[in-house]
PDB file of N, CA and C in Angstrom:
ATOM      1  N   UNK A   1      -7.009  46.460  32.837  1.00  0.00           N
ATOM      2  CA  UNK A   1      -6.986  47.900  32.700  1.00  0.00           C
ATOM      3  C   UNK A   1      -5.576  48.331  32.340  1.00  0.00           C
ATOM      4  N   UNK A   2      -5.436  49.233  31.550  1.00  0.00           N
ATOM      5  CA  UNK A   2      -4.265  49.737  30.924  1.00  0.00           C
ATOM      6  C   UNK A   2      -3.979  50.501  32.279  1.00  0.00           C
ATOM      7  N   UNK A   3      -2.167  50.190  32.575  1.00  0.00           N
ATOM      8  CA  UNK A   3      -1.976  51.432  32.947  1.00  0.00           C
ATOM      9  C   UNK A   3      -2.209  52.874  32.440  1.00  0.00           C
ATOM     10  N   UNK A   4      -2.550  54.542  32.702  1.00  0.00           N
ATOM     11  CA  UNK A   4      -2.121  55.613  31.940  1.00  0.00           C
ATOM     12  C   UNK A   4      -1.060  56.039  31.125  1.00  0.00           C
ATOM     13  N   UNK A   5       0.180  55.644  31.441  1.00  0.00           N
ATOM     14  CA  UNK A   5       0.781  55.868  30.538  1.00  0.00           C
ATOM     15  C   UNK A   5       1.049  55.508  29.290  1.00  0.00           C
ATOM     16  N   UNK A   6       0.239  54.129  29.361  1.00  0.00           N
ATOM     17  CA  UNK A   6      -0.206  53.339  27.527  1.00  0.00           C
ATOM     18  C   UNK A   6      -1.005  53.820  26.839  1.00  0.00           C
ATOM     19  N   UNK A   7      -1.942  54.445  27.366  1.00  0.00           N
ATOM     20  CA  UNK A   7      -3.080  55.488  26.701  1.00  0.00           C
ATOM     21  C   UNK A   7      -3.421  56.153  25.449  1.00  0.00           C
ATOM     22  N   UNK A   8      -3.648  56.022  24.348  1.00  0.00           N
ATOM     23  CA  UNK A   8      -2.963  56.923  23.254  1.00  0.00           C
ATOM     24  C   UNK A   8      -3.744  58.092  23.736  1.00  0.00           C
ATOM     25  N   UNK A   9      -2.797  59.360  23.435  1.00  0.00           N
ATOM     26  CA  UNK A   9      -3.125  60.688  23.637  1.00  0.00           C
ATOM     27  C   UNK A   9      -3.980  60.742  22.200  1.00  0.00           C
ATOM     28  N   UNK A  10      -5.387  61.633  22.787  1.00  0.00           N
ATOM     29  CA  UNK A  10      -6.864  61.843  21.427  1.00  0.00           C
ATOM     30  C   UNK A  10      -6.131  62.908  21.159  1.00  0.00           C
ATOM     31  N   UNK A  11      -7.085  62.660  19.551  1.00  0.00           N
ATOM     32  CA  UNK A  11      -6.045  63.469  18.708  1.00  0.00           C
ATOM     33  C   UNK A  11      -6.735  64.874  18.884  1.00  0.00           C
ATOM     34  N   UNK A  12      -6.041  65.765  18.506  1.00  0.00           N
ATOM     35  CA  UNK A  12      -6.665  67.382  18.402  1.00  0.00           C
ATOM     36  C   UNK A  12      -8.115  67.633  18.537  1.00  0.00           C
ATOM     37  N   UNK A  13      -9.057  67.053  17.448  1.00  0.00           N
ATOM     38  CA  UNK A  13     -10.359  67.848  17.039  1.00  0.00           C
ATOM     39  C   UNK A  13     -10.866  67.418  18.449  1.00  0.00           C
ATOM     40  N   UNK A  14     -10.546  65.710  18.907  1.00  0.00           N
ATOM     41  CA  UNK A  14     -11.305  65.364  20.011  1.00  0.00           C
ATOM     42  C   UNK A  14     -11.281  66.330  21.352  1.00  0.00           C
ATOM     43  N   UNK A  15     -10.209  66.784  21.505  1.00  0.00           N
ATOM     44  CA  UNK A  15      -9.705  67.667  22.738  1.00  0.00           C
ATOM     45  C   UNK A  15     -10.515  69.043  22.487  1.00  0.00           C
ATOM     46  N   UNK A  16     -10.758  69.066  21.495  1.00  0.00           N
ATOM     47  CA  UNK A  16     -11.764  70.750  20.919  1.00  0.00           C
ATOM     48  C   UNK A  16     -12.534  70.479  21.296  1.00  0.00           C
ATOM     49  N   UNK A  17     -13.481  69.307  20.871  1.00  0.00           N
ATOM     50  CA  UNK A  17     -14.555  69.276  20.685  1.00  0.00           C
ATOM     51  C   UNK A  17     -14.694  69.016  22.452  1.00  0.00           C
ATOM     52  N   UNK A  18     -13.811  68.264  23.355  1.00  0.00           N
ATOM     53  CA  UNK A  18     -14.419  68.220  24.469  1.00  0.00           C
ATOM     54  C   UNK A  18     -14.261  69.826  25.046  1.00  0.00           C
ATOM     55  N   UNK A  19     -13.371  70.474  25.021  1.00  0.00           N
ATOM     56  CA  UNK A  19     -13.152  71.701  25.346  1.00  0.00           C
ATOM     57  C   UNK A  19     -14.708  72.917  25.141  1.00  0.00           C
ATOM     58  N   UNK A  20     -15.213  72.908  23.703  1.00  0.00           N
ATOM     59  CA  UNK A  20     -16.234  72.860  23.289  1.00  0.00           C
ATOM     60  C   UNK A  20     -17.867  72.691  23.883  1.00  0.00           C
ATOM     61  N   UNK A  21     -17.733  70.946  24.505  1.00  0.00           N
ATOM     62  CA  UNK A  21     -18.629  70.733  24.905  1.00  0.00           C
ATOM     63  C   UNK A  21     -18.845  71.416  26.578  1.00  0.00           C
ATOM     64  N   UNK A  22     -17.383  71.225  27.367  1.00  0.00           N
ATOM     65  CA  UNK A  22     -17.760  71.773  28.494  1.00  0.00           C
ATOM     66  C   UNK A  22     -17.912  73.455  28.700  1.00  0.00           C
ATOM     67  N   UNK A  23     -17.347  73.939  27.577  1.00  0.00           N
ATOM     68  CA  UNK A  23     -17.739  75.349  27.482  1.00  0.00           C
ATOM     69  C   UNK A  23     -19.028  75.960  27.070  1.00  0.00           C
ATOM     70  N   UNK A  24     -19.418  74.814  26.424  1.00  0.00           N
ATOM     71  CA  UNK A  24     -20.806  76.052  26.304  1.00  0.00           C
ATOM     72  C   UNK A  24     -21.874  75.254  27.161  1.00  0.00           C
ATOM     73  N   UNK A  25     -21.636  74.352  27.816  1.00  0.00           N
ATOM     74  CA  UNK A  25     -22.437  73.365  28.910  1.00  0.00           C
ATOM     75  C   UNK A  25     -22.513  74.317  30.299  1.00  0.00           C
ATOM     76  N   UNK A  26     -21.176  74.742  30.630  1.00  0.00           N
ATOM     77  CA  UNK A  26     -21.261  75.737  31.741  1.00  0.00           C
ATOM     78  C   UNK A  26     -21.730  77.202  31.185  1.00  0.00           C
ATOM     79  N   UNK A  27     -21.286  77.783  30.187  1.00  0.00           N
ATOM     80  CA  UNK A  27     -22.432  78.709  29.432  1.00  0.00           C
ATOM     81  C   UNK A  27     -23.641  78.798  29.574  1.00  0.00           C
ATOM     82  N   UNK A  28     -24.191  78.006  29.337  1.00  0.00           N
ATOM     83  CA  UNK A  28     -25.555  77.871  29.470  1.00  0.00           C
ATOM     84  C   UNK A  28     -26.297  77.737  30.652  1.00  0.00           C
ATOM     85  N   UNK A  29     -25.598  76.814  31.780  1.00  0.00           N
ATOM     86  CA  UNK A  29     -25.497  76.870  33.011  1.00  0.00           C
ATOM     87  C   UNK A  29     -25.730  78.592  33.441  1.00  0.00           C
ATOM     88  N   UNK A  30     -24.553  79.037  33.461  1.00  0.00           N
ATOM     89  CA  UNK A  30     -24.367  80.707  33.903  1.00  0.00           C
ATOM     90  C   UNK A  30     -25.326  81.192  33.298  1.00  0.00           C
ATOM     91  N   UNK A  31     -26.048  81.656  31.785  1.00  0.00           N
ATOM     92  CA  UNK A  31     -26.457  82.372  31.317  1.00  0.00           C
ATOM     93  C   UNK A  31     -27.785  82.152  31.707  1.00  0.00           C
ATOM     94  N   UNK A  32     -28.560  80.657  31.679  1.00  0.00           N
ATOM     95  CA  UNK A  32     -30.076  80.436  32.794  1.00  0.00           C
ATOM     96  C   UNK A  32     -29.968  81.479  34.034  1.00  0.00           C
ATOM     97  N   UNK A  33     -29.129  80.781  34.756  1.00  0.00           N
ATOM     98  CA  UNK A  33     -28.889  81.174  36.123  1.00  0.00           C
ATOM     99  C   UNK A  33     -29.323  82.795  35.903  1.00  0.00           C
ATOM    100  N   UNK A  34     -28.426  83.630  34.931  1.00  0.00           N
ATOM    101  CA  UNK A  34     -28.193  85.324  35.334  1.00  0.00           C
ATOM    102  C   UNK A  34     -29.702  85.698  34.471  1.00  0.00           C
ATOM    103  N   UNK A  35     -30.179  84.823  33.668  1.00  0.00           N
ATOM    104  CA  UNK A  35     -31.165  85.274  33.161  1.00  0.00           C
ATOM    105  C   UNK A  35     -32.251  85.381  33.885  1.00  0.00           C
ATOM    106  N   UNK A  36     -32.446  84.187  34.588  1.00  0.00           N
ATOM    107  CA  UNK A  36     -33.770  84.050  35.258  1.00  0.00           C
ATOM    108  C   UNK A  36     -33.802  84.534  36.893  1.00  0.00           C
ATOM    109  N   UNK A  37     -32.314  84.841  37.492  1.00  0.00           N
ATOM    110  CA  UNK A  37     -32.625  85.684  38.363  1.00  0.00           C
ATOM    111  C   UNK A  37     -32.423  86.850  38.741  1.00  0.00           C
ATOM    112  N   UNK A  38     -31.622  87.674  36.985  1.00  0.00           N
ATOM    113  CA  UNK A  38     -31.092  89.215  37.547  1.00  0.00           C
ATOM    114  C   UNK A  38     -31.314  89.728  36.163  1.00  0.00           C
ATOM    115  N   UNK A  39     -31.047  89.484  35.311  1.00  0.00           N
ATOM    116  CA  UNK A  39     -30.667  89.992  33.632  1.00  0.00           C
ATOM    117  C   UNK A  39     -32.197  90.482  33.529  1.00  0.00           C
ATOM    118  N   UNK A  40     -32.986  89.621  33.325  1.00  0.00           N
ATOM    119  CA  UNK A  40     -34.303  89.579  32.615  1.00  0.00           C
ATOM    120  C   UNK A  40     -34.994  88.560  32.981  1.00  0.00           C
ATOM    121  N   UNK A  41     -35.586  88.747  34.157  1.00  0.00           N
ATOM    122  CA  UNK A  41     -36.407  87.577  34.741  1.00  0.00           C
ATOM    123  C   UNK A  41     -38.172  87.683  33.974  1.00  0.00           C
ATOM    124  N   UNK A  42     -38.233  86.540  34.075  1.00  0.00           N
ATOM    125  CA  UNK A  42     -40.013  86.711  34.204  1.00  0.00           C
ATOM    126  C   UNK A  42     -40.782  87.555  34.974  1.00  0.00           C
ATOM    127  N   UNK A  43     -40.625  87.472  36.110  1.00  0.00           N
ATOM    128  CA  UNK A  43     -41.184  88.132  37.189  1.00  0.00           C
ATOM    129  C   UNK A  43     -39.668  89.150  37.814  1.00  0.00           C
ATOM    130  N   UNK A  44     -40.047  90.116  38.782  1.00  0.00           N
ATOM    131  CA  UNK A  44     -39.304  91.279  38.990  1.00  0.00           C
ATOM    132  C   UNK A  44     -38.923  90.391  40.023  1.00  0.00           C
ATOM    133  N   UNK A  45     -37.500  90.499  40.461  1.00  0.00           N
ATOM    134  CA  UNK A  45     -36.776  89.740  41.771  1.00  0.00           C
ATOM    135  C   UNK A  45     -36.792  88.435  41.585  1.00  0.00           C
ATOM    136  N   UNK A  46     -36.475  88.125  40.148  1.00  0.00           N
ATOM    137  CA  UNK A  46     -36.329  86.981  40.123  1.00  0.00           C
ATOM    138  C   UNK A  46     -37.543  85.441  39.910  1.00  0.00           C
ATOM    139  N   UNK A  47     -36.862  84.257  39.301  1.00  0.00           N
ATOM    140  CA  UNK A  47     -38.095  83.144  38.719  1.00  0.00           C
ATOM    141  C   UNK A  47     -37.568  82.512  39.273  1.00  0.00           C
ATOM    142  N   UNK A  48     -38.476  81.011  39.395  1.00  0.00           N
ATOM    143  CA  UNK A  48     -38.369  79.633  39.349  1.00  0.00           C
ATOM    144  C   UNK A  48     -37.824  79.026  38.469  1.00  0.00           C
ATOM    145  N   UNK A  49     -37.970  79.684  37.291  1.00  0.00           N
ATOM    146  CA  UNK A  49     -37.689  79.467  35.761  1.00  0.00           C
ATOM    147  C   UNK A  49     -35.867  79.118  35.567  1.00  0.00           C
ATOM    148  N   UNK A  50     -35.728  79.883  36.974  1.00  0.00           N
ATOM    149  CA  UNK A  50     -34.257  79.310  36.658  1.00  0.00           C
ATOM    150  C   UNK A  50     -33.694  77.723  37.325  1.00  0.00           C
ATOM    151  N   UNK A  51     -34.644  77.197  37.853  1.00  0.00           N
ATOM    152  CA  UNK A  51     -34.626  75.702  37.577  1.00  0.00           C
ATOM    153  C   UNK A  51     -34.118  74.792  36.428  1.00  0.00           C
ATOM    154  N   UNK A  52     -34.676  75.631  35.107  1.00  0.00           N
ATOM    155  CA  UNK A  52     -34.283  74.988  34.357  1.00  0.00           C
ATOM    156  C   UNK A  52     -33.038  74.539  34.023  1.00  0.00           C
ATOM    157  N   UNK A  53     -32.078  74.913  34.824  1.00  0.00           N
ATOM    158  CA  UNK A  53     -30.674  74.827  34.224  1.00  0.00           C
ATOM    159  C   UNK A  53     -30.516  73.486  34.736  1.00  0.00           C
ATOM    160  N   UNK A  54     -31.081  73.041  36.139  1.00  0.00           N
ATOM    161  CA  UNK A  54     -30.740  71.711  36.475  1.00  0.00           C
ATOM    162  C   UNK A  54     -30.302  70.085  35.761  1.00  0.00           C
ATOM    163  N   UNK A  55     -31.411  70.497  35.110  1.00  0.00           N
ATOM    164  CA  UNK A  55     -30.914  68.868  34.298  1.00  0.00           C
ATOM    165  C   UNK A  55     -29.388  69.431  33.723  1.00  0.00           C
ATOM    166  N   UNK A  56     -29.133  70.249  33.197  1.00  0.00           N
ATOM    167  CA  UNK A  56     -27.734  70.654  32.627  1.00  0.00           C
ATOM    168  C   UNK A  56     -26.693  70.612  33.764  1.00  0.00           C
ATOM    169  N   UNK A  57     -26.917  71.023  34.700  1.00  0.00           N
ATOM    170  CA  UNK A  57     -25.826  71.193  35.736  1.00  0.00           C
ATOM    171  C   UNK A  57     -25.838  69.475  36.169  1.00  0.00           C
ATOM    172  N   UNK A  58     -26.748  69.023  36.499  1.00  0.00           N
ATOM    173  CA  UNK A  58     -26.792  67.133  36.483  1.00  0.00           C
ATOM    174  C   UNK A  58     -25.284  66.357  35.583  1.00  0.00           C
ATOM    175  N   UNK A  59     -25.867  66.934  34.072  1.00  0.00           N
ATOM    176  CA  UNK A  59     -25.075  66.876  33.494  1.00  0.00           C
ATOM    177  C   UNK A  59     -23.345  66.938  33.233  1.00  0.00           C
ATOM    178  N   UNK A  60     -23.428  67.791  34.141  1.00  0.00           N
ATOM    179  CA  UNK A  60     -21.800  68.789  34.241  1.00  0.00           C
ATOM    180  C   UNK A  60     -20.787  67.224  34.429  1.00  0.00           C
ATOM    181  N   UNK A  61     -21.065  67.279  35.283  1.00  0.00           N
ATOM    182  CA  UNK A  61     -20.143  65.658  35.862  1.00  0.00           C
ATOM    183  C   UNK A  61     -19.932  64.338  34.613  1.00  0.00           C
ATOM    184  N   UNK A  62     -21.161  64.414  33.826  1.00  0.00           N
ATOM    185  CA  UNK A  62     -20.773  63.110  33.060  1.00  0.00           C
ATOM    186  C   UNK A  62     -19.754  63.437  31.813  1.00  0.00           C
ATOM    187  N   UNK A  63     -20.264  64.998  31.830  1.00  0.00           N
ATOM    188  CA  UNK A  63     -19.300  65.768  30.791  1.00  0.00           C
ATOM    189  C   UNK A  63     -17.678  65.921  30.989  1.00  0.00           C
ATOM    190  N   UNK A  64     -17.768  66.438  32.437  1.00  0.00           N
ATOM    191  CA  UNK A  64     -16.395  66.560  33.115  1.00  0.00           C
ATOM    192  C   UNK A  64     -15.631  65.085  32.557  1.00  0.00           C
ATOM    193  N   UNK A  65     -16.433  64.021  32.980  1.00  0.00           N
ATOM    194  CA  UNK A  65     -15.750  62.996  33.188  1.00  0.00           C
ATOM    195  C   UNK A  65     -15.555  62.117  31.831  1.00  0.00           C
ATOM    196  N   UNK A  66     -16.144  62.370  30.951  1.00  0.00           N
ATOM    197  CA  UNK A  66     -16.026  62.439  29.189  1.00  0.00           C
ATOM    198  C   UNK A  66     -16.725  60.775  29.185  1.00  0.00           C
ATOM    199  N   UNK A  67     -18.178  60.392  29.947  1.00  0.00           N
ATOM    200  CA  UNK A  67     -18.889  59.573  29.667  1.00  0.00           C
ATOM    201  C   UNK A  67     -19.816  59.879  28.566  1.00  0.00           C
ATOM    202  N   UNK A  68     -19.981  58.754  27.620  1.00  0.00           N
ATOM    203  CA  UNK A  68     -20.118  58.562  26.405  1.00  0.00           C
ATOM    204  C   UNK A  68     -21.488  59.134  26.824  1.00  0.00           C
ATOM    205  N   UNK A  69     -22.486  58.351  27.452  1.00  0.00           N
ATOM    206  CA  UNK A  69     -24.051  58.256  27.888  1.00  0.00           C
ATOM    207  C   UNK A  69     -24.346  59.852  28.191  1.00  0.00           C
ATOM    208  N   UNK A  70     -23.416  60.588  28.779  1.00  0.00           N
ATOM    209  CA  UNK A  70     -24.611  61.815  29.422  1.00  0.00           C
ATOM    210  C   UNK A  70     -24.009  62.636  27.750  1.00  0.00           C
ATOM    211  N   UNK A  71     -22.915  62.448  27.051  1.00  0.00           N
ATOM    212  CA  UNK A  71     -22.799  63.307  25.858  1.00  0.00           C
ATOM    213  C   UNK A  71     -24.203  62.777  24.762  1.00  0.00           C
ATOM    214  N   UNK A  72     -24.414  61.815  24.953  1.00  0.00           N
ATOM    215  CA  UNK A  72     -25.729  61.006  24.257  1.00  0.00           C
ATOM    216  C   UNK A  72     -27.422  61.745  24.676  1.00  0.00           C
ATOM    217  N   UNK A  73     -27.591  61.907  26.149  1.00  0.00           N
ATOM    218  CA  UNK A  73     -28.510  62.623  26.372  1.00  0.00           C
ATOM    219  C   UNK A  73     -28.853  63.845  26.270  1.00  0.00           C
ATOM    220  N   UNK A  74     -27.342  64.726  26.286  1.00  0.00           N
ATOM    221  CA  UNK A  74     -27.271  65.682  26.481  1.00  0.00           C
ATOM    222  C   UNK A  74     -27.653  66.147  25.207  1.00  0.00           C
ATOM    223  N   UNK A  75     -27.100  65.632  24.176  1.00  0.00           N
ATOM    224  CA  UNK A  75     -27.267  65.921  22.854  1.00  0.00           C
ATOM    225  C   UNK A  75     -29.284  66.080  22.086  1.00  0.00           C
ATOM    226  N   UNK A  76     -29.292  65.186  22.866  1.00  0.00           N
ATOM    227  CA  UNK A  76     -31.056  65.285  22.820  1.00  0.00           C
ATOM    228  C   UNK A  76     -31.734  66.206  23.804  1.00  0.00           C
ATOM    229  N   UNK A  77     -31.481  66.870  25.058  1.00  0.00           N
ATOM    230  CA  UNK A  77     -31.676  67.408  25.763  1.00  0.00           C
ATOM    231  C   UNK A  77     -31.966  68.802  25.382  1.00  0.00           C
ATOM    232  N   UNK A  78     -30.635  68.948  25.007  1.00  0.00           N
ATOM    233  CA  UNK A  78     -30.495  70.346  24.449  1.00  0.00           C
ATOM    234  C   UNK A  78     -31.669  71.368  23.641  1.00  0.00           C
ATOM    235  N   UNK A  79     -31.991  70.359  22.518  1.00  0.00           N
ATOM    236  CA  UNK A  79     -33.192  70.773  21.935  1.00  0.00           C
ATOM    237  C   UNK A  79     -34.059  71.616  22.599  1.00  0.00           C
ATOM    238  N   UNK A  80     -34.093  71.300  23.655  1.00  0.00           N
ATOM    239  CA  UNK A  80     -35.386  71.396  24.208  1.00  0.00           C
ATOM    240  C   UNK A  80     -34.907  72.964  24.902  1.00  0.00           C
ATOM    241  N   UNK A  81     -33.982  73.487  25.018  1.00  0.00           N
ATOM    242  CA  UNK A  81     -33.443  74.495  25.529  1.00  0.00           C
ATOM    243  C   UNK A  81     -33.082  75.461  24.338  1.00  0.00           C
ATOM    244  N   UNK A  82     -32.674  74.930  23.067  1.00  0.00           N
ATOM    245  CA  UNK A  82     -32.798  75.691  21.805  1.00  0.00           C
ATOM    246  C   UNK A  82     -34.092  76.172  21.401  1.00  0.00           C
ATOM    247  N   UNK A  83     -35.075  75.315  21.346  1.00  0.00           N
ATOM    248  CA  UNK A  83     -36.763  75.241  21.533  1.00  0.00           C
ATOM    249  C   UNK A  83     -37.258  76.916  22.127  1.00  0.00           C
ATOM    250  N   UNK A  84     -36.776  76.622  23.556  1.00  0.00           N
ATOM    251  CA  UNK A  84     -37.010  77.995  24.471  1.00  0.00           C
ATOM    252  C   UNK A  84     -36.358  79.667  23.629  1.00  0.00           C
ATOM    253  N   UNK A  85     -34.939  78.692  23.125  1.00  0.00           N
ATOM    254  CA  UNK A  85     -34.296  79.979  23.002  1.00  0.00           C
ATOM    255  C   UNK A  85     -34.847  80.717  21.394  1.00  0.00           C
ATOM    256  N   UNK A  86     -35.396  79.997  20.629  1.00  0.00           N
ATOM    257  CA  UNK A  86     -36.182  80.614  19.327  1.00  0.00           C
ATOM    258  C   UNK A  86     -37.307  81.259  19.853  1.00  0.00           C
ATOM    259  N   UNK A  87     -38.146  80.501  20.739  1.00  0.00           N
ATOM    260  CA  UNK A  87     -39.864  81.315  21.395  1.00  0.00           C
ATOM    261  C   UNK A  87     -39.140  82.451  22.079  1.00  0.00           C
ATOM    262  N   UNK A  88     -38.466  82.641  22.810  1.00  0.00           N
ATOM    263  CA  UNK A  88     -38.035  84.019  23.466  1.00  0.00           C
ATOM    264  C   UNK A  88     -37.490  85.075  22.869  1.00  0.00           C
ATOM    265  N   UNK A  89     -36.672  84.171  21.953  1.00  0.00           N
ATOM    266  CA  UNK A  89     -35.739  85.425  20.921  1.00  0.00           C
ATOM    267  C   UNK A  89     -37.033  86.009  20.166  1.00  0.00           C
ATOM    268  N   UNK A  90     -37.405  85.526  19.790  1.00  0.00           N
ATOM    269  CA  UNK A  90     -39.423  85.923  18.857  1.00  0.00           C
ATOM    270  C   UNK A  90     -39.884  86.886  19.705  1.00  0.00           C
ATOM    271  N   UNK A  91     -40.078  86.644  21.229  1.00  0.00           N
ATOM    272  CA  UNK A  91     -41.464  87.006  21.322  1.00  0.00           C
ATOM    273  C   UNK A  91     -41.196  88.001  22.509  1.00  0.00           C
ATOM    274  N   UNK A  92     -39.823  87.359  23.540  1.00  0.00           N
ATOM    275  CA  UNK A  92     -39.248  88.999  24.591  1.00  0.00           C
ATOM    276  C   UNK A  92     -38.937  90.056  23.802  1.00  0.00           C
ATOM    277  N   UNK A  93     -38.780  91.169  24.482  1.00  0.00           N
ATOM    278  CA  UNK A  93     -37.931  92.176  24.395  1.00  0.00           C
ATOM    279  C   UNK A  93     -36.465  92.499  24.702  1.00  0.00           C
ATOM    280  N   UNK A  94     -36.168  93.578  24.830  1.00  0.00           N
ATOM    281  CA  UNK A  94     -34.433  93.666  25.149  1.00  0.00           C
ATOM    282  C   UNK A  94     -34.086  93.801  26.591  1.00  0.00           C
ATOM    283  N   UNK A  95     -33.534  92.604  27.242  1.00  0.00           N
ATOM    284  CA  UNK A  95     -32.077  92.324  26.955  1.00  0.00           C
ATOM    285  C   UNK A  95     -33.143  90.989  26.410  1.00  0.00           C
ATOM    286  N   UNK A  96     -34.012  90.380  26.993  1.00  0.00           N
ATOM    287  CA  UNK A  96     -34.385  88.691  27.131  1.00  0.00           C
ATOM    288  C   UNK A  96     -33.986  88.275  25.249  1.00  0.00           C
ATOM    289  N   UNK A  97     -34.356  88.964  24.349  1.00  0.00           N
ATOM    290  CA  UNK A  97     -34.298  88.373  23.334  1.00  0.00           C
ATOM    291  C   UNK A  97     -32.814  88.216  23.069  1.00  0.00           C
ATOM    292  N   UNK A  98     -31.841  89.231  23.091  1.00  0.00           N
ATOM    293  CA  UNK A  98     -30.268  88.806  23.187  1.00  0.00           C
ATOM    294  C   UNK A  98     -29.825  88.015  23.523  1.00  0.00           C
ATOM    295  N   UNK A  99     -30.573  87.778  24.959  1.00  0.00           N
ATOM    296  CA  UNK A  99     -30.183  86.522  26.004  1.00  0.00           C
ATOM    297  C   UNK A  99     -30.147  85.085  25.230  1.00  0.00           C
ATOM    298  N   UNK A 100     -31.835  85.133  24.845  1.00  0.00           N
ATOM    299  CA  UNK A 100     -32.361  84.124  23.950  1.00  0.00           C
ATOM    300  C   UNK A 100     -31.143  83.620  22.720  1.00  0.00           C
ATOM    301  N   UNK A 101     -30.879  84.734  21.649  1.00  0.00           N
ATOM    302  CA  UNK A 101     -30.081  84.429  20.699  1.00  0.00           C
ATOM    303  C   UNK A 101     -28.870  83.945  21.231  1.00  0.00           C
ATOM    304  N   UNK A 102     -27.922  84.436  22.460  1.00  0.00           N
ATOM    305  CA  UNK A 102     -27.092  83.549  22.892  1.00  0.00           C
ATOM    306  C   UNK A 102     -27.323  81.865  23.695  1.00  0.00           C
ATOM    307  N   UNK A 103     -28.658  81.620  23.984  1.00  0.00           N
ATOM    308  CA  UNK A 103     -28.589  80.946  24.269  1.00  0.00           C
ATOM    309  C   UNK A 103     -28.557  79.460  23.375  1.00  0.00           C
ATOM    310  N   UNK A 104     -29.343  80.492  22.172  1.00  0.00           N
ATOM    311  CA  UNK A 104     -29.497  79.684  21.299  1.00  0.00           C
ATOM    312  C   UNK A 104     -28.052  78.964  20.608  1.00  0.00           C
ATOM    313  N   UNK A 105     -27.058  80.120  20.627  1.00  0.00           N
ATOM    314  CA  UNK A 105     -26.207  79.903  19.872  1.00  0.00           C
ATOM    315  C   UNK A 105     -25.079  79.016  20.615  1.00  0.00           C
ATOM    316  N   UNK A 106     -25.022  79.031  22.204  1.00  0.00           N
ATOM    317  CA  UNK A 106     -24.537  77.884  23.057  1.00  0.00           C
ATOM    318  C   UNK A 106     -25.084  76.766  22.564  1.00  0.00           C
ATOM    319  N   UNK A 107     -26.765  76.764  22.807  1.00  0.00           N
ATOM    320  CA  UNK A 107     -27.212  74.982  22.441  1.00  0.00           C
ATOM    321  C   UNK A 107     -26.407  74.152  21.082  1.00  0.00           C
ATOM    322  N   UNK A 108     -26.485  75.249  20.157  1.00  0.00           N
ATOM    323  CA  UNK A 108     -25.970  74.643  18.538  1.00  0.00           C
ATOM    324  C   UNK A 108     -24.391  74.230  18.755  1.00  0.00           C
ATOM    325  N   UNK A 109     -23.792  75.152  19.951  1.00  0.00           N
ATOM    326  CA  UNK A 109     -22.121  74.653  19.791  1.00  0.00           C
ATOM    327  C   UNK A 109     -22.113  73.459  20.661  1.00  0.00           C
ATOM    328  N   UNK A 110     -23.269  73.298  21.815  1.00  0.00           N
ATOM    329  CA  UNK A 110     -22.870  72.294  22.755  1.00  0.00           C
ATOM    330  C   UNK A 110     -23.445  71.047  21.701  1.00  0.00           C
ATOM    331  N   UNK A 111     -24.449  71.035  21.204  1.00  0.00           N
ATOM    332  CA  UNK A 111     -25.264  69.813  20.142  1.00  0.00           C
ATOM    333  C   UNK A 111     -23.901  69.397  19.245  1.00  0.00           C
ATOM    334  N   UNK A 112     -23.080  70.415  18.809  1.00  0.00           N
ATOM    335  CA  UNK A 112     -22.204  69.671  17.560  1.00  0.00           C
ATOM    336  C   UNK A 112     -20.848  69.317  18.274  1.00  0.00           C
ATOM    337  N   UNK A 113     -20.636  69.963  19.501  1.00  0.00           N
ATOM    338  CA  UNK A 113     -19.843  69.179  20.138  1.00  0.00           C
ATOM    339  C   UNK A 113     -20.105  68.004  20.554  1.00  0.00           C
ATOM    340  N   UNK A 114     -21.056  67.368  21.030  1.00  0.00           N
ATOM    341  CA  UNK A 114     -22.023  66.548  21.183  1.00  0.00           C
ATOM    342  C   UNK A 114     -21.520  65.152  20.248  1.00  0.00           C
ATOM    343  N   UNK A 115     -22.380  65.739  18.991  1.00  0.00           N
ATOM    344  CA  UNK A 115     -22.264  65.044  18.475  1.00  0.00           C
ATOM    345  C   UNK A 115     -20.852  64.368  17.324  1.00  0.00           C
ATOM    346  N   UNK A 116     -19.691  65.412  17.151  1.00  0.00           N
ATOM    347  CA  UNK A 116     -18.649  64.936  16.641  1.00  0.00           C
ATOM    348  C   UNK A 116     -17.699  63.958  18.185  1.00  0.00           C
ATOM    349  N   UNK A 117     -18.099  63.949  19.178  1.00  0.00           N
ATOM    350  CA  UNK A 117     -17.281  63.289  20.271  1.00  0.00           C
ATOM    351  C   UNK A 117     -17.945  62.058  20.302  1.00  0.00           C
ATOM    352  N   UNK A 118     -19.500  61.920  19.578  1.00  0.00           N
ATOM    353  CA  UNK A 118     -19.430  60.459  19.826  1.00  0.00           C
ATOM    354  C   UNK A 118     -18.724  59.785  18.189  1.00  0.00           C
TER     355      UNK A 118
END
């Protein structure tokens, strides 16, 4: 094992792109969370629906810790949360469809962060 101080310091885009990834990872995190239990819930006083953030918050740690594997899943994961955020932006009303378009627009920055870090 190298000591740290042999390390080469990553160059710029890499430091964005991780900067990037953990920003719109906790984004999305927060924005589930306020959606599904205060913003614009499904039901009045709040959903279950805000479960969904879990696998993402799972996530947080492998991100924090800049493991190759959870930027690999995550990257496929996501979809599935962009998925949500096109059917809602379509088909809620206001605020949920706003919500939707931001959420959407987190998934696309966390996916290409994603994917320029591997």
């Amino acid at each position: 094992m190298m000591p740290s101080s042999d390390l080469p310091l990553a160059p710029p885009h890499v430091a964005l792109t991780r900067r990037l990834a953990v920003g719109s990872l906790i984004g999305l995190i927060v924005l589930g969370l306020a959606w599904e239990l205060w913003l614009a819930p499904l039901r009045p006083g709040g959903s279950w629906w805000a479960l969904k953030v879990l696998p993402l918050a799972l996530g947080l740690p492998g991100v924090l810790k800049l493991r190759m594997y959870t930027y690999r899943w995550l990257s496929l994961a996501v979809w599935l949360y962009f998925t949500e955020a096109c059917v809602r932006g379509w088909s809620d009303r206001w605020p949920g469809n706003a919500l939707a378009i931001t959420q959407g627009m987190l998934c696309l920055a966390l996916f290409v962060a994603c994917e320029i870090e591997e």
